[in-house]
PDB file of N, CA and C in Angstrom:
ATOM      1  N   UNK A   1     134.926 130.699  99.084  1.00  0.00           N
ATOM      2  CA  UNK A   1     133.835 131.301  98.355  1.00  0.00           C
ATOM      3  C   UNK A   1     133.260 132.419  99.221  1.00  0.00           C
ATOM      4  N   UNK A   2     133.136 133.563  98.482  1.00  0.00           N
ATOM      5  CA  UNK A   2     132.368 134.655  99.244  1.00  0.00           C
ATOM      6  C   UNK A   2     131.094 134.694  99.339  1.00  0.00           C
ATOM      7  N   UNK A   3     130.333 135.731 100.080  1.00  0.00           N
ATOM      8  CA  UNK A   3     129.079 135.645 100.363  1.00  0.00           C
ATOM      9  C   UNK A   3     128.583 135.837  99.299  1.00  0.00           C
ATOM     10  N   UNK A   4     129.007 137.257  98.448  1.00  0.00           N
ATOM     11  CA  UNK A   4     128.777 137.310  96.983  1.00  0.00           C
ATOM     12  C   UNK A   4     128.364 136.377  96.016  1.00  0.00           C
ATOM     13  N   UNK A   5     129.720 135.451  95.989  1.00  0.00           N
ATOM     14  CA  UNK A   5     129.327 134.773  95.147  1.00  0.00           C
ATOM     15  C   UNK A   5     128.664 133.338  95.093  1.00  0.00           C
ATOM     16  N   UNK A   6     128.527 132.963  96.281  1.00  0.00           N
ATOM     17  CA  UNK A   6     127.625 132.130  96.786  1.00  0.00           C
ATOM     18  C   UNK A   6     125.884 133.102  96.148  1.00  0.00           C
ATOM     19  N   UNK A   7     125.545 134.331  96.603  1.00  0.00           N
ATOM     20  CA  UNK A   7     124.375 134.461  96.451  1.00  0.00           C
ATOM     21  C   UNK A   7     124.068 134.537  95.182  1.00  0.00           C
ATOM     22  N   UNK A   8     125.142 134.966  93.939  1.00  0.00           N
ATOM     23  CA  UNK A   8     124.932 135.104  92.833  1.00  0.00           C
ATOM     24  C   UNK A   8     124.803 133.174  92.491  1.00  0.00           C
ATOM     25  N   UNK A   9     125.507 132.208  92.136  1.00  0.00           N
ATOM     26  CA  UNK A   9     125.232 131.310  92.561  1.00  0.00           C
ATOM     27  C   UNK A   9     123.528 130.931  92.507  1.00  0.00           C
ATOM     28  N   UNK A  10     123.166 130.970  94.034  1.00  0.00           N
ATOM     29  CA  UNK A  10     122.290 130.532  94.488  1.00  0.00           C
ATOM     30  C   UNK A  10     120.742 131.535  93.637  1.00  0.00           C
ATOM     31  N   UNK A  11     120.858 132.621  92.845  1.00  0.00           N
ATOM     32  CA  UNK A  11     120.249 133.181  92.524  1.00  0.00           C
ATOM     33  C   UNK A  11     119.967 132.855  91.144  1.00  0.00           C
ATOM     34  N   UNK A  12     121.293 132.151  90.461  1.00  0.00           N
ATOM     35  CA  UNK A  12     120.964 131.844  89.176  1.00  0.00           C
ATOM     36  C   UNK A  12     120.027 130.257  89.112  1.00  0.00           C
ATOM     37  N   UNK A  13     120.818 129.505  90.186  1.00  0.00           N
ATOM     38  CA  UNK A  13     120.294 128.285  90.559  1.00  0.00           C
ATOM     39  C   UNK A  13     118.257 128.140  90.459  1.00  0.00           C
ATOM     40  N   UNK A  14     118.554 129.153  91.627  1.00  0.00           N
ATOM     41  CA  UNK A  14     117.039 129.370  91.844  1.00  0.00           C
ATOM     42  C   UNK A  14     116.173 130.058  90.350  1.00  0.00           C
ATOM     43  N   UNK A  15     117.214 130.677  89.684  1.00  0.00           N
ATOM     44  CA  UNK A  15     116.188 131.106  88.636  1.00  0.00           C
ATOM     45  C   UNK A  15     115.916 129.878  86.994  1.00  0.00           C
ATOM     46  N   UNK A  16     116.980 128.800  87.395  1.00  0.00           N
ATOM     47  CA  UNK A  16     116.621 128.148  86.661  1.00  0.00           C
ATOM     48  C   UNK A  16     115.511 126.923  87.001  1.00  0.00           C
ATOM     49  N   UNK A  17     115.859 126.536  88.620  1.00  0.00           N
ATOM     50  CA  UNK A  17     114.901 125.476  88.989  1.00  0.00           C
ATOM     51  C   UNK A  17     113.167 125.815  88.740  1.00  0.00           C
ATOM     52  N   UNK A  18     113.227 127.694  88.917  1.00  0.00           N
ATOM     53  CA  UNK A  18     112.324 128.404  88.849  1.00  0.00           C
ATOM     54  C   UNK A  18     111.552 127.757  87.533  1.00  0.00           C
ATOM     55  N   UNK A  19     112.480 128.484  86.160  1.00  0.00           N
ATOM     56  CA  UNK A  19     112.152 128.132  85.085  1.00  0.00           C
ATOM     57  C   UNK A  19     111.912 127.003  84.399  1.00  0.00           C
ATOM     58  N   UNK A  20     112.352 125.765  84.803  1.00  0.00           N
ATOM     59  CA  UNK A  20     112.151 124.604  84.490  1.00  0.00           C
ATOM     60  C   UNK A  20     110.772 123.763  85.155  1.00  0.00           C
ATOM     61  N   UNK A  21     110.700 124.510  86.323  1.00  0.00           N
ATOM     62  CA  UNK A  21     109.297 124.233  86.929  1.00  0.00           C
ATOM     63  C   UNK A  21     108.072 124.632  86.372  1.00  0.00           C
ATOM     64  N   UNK A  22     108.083 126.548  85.931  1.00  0.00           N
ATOM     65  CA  UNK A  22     107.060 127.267  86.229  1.00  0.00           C
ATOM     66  C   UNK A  22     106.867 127.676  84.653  1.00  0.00           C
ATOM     67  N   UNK A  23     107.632 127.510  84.260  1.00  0.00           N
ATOM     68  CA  UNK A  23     107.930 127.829  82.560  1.00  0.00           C
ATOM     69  C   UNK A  23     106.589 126.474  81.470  1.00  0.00           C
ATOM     70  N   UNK A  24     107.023 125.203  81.783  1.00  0.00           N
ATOM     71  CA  UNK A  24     105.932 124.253  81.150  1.00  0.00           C
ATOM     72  C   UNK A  24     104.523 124.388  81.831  1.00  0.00           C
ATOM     73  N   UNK A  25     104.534 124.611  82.783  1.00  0.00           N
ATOM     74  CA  UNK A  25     103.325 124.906  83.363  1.00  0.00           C
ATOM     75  C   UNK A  25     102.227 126.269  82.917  1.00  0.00           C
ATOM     76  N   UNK A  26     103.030 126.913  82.486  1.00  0.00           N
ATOM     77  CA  UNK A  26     102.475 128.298  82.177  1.00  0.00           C
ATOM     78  C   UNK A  26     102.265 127.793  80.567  1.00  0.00           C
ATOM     79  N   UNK A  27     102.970 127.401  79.782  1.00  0.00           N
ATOM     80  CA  UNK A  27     102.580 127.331  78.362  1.00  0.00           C
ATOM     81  C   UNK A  27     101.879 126.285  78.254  1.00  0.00           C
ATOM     82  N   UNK A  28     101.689 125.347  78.971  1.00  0.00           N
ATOM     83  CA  UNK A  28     100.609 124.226  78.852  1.00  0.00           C
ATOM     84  C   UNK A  28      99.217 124.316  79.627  1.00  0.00           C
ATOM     85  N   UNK A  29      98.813 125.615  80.141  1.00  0.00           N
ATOM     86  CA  UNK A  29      98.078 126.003  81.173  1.00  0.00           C
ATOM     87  C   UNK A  29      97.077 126.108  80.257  1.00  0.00           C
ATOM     88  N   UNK A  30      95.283 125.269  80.657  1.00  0.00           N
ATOM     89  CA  UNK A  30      94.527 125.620  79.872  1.00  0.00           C
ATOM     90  C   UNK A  30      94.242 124.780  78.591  1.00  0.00           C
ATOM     91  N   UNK A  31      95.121 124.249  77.954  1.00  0.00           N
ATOM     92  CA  UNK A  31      95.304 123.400  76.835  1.00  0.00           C
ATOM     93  C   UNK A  31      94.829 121.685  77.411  1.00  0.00           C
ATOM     94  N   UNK A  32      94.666 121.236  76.760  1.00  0.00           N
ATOM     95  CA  UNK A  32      93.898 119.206  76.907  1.00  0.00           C
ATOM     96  C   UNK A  32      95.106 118.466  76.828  1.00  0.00           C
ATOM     97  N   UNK A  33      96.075 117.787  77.730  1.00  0.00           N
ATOM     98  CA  UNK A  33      96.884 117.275  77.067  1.00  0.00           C
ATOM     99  C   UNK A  33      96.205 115.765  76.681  1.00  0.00           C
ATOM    100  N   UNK A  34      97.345 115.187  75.748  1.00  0.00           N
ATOM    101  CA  UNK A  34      97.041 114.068  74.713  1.00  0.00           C
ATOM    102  C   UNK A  34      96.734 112.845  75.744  1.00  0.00           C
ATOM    103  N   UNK A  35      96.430 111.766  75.683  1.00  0.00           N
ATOM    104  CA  UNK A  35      96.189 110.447  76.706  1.00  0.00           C
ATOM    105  C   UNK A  35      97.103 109.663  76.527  1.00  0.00           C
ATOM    106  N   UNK A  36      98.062 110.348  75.651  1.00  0.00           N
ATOM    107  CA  UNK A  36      99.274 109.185  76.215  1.00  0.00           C
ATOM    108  C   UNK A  36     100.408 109.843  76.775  1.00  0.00           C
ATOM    109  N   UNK A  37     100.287 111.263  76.602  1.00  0.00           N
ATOM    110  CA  UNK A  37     100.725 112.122  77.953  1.00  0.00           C
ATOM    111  C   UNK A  37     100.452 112.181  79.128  1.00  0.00           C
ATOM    112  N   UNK A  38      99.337 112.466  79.530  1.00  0.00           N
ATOM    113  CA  UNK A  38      98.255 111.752  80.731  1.00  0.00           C
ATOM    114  C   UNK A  38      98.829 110.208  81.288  1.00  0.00           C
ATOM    115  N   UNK A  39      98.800 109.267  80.547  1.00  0.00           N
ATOM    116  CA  UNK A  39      98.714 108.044  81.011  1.00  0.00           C
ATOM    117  C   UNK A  39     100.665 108.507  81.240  1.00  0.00           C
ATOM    118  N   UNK A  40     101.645 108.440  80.872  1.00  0.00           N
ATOM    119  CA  UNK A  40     103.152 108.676  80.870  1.00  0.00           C
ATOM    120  C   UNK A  40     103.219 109.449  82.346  1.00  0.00           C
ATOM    121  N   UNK A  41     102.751 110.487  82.426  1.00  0.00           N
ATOM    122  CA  UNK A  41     103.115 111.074  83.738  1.00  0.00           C
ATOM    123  C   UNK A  41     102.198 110.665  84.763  1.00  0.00           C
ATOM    124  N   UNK A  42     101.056 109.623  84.853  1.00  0.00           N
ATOM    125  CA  UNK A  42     100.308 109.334  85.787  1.00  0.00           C
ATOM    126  C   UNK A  42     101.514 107.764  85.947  1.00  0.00           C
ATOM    127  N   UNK A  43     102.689 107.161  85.740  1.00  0.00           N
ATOM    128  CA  UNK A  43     104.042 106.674  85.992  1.00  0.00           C
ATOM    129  C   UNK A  43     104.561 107.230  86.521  1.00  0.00           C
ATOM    130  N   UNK A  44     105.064 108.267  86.741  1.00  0.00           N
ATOM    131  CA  UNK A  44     105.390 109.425  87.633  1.00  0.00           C
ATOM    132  C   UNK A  44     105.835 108.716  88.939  1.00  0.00           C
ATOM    133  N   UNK A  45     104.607 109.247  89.850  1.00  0.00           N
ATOM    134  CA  UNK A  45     104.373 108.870  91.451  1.00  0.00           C
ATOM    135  C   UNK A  45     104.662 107.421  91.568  1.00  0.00           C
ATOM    136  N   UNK A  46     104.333 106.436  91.026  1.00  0.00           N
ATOM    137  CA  UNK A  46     104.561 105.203  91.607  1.00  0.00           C
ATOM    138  C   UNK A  46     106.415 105.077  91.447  1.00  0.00           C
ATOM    139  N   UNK A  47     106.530 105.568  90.021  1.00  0.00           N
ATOM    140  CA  UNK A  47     108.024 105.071  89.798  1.00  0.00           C
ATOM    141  C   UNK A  47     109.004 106.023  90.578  1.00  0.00           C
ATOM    142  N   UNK A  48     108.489 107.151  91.224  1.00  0.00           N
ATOM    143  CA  UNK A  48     109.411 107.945  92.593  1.00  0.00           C
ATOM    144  C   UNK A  48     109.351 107.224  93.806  1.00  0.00           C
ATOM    145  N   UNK A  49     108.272 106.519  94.479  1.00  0.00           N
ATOM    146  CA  UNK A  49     107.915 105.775  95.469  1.00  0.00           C
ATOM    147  C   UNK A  49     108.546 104.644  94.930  1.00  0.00           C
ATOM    148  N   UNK A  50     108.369 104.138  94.179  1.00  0.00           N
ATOM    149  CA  UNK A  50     109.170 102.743  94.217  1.00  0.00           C
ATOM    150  C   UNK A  50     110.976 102.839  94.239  1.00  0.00           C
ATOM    151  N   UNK A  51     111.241 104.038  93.898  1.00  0.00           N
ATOM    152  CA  UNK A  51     112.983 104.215  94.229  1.00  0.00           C
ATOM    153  C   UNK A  51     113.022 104.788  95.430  1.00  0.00           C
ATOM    154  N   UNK A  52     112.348 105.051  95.840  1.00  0.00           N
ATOM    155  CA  UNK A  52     112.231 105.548  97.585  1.00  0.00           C
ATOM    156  C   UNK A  52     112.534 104.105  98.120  1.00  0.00           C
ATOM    157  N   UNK A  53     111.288 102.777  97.786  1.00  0.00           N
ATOM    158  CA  UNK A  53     111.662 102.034  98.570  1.00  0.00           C
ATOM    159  C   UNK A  53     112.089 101.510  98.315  1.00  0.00           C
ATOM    160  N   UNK A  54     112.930 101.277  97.112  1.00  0.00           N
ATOM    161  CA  UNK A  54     114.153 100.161  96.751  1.00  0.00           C
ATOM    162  C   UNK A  54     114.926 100.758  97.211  1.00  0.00           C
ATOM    163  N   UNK A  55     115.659 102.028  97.630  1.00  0.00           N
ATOM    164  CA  UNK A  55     116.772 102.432  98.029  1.00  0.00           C
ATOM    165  C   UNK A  55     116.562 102.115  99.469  1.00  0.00           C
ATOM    166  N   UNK A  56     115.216 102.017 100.513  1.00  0.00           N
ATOM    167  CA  UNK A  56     115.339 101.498 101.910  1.00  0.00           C
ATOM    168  C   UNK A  56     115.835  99.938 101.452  1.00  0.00           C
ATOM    169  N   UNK A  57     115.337  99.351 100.679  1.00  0.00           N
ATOM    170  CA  UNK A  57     115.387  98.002 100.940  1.00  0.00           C
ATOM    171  C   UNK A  57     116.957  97.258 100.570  1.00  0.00           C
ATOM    172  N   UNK A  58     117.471  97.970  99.650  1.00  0.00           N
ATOM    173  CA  UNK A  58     118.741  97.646  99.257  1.00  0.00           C
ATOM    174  C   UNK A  58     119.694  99.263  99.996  1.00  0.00           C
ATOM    175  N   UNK A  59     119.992  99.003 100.934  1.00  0.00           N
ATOM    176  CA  UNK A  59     120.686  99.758 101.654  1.00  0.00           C
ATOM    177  C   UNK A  59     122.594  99.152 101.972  1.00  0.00           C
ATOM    178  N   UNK A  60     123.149 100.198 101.265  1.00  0.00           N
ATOM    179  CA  UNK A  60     124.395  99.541 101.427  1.00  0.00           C
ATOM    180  C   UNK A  60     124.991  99.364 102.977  1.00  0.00           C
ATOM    181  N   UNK A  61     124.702 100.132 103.594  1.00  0.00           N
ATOM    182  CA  UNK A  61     125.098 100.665 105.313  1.00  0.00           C
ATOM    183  C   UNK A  61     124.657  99.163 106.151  1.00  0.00           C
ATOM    184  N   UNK A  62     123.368  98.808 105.607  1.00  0.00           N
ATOM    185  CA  UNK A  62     123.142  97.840 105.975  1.00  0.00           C
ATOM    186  C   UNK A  62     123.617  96.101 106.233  1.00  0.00           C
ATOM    187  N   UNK A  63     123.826  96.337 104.741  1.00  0.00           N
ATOM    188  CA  UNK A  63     125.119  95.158 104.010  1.00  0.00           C
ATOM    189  C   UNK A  63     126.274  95.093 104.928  1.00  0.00           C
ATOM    190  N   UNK A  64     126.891  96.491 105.788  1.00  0.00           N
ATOM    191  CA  UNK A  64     127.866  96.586 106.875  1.00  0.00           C
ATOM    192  C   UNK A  64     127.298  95.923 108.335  1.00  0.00           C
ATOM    193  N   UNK A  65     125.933  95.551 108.366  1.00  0.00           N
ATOM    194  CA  UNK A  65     125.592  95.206 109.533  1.00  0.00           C
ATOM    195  C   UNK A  65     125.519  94.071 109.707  1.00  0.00           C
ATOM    196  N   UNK A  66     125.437  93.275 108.560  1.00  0.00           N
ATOM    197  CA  UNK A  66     125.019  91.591 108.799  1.00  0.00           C
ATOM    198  C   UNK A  66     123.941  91.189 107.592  1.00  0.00           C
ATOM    199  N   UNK A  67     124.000  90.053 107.948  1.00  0.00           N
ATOM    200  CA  UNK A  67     122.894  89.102 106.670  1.00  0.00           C
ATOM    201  C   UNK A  67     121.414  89.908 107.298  1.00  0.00           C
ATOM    202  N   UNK A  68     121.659  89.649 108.751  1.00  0.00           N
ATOM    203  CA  UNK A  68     119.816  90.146 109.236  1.00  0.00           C
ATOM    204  C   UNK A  68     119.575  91.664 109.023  1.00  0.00           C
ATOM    205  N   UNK A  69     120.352  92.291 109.125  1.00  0.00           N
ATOM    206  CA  UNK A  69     120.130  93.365 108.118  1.00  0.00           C
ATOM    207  C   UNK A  69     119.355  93.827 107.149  1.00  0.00           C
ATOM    208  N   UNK A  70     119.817  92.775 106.295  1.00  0.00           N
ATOM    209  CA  UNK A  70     119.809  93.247 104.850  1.00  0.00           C
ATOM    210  C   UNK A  70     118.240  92.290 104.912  1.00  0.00           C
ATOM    211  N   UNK A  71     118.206  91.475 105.339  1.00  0.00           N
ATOM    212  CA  UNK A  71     116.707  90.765 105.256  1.00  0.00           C
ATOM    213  C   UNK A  71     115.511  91.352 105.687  1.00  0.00           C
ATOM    214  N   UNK A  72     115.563  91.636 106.820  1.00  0.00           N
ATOM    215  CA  UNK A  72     114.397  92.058 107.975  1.00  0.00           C
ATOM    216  C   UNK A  72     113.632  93.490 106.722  1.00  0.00           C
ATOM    217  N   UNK A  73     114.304  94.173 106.554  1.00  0.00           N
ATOM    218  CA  UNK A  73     113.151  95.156 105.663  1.00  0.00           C
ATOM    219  C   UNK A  73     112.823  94.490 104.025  1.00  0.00           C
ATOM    220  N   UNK A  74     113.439  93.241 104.043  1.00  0.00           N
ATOM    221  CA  UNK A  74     112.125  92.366 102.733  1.00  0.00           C
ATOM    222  C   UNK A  74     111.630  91.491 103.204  1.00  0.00           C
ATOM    223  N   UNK A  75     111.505  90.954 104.399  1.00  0.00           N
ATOM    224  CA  UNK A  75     110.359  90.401 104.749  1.00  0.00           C
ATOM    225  C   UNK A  75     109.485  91.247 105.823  1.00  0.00           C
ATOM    226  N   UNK A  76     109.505  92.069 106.003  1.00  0.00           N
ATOM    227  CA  UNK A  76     108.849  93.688 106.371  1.00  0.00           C
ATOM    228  C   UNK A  76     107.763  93.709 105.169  1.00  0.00           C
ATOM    229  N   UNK A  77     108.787  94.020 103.657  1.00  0.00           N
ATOM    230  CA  UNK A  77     108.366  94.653 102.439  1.00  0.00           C
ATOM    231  C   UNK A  77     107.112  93.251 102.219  1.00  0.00           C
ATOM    232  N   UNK A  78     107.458  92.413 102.256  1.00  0.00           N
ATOM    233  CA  UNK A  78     106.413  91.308 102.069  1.00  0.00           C
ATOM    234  C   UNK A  78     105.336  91.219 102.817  1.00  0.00           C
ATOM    235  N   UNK A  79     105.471  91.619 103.931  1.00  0.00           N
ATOM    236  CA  UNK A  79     104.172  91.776 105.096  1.00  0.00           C
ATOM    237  C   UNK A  79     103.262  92.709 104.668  1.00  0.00           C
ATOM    238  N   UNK A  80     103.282  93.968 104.315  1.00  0.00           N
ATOM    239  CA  UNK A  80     103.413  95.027 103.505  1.00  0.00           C
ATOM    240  C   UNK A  80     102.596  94.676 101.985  1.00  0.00           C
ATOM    241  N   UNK A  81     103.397  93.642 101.029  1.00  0.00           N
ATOM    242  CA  UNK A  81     102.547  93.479 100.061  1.00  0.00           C
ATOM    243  C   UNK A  81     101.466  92.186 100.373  1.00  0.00           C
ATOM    244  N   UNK A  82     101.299  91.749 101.273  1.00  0.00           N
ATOM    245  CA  UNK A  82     100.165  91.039 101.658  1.00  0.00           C
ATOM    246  C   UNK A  82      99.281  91.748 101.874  1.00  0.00           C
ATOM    247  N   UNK A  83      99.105  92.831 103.022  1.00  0.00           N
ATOM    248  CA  UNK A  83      98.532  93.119 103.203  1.00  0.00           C
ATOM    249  C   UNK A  83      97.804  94.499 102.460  1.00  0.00           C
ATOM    250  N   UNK A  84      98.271  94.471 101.337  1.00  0.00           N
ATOM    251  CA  UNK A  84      98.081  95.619 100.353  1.00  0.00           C
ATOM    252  C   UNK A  84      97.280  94.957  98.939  1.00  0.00           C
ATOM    253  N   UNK A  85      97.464  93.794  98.763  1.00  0.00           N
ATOM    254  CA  UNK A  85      96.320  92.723  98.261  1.00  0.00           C
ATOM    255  C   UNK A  85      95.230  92.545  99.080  1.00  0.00           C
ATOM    256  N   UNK A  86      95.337  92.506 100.370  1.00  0.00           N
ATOM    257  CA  UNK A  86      93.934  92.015 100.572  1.00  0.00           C
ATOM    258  C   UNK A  86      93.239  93.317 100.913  1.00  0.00           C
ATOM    259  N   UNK A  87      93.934  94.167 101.338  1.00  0.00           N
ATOM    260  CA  UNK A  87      93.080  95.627 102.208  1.00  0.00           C
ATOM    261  C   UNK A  87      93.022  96.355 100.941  1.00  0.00           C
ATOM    262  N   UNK A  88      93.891  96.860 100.315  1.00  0.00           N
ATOM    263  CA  UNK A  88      94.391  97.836  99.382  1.00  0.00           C
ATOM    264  C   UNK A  88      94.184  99.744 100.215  1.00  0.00           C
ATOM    265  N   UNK A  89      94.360  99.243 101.529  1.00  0.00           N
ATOM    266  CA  UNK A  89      94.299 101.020 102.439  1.00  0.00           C
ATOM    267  C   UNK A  89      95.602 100.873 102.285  1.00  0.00           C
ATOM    268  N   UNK A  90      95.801 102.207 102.005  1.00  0.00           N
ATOM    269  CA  UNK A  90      97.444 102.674 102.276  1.00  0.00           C
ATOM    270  C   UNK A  90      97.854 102.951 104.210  1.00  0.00           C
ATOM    271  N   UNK A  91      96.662 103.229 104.901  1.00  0.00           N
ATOM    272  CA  UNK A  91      97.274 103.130 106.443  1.00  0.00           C
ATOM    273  C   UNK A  91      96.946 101.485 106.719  1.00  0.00           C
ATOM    274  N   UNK A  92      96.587 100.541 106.857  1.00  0.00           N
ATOM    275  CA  UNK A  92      96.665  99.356 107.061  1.00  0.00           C
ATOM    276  C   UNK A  92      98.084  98.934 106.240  1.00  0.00           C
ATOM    277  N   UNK A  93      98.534  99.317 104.770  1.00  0.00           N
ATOM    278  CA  UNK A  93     100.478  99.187 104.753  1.00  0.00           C
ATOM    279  C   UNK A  93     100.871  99.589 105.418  1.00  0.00           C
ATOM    280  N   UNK A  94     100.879 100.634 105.978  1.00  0.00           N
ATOM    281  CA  UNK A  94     101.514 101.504 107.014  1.00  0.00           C
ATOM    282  C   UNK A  94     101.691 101.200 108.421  1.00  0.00           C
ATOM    283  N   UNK A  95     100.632 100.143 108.579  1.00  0.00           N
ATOM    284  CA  UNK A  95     100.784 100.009 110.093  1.00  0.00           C
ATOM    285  C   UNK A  95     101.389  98.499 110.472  1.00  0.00           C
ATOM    286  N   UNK A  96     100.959  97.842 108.826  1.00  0.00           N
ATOM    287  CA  UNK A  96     101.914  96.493 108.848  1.00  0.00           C
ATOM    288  C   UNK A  96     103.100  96.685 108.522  1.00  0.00           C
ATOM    289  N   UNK A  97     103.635  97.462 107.604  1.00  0.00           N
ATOM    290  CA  UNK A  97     105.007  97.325 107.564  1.00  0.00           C
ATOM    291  C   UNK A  97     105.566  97.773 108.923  1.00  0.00           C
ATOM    292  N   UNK A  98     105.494  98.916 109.609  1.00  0.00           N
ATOM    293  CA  UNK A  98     105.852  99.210 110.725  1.00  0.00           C
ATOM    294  C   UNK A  98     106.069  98.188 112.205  1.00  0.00           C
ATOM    295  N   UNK A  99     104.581  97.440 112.114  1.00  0.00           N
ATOM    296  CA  UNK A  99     104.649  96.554 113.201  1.00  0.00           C
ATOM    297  C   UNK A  99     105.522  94.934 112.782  1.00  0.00           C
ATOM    298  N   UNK A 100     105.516  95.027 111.473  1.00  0.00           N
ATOM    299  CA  UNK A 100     106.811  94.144 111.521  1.00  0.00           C
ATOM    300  C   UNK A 100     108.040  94.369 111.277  1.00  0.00           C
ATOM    301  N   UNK A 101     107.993  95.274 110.915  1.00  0.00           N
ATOM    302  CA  UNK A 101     109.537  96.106 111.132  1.00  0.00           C
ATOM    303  C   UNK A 101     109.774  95.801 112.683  1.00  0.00           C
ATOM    304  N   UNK A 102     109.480  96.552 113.648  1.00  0.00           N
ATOM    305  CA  UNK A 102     109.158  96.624 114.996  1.00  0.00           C
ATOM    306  C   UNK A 102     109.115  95.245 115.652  1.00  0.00           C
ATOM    307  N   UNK A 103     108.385  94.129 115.479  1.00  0.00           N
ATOM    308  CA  UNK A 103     108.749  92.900 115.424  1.00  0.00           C
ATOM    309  C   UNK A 103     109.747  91.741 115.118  1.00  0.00           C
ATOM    310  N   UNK A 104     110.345  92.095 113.691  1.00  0.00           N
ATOM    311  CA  UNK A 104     111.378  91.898 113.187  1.00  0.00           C
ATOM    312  C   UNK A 104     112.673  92.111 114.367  1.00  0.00           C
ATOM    313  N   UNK A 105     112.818  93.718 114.397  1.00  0.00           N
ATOM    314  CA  UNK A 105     113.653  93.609 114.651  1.00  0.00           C
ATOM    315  C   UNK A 105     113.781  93.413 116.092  1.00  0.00           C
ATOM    316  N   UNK A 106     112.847  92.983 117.025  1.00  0.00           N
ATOM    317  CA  UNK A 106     112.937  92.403 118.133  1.00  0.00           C
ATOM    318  C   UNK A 106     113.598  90.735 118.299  1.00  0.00           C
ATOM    319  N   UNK A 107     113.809  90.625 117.117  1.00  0.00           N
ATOM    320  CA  UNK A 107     113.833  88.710 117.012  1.00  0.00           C
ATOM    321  C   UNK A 107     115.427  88.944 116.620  1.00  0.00           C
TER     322      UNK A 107
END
């Protein structure tokens, strides 16, 4: 592939990611959306974060390492939802999942 056509490529690329981004935004700019539009994309963020951490937690690479492997980041993930019931701070998850991660995998 040439430089050419790599940039042509990368130019159309960019002009569609462009448009698919900047395009709904501009015609919905200003307007009320409906509340069950509102409530649909406020699903959004949790359901990207939650495939973030199902893909740490079910890690195939891992499955290559052993049973303790594949365990130690769900009972991590459980330390984590304890302490996200009782605190509900997102840096107190943060510092428990970490320190038993860190713990964990000392054992």
């Amino acid at each position: 592939m040439t430089i050419s056509e790599f940039l042509l490529i990368w130019v159309v690329i960019s002009a569609e990611i462009a448009t698919c981004r900047v395009l709904p935004a501009l015609i919905l700019r200003g307007r009320p959306l409906s509340y069950r539009i509102t409530e649909a994309l406020g699903y959004i963020p949790p359901a990207a974060f939650a495939a973030l951490i199902a893909n740490d937690l079910y890690s195939t690479q891992a499955s290559a390492m052993g049973l303790w492997a594949n365990v130690m980041p769900l009972i991590a993930s459980m330390a984590v939802l304890l302490v996200a019931k009782k605190t509900r701070s997102m840096i107190w998850c943060c510092i428990a999942g970490v320190a038993s991660y860190i713990v964990l995998g000392l054992i």
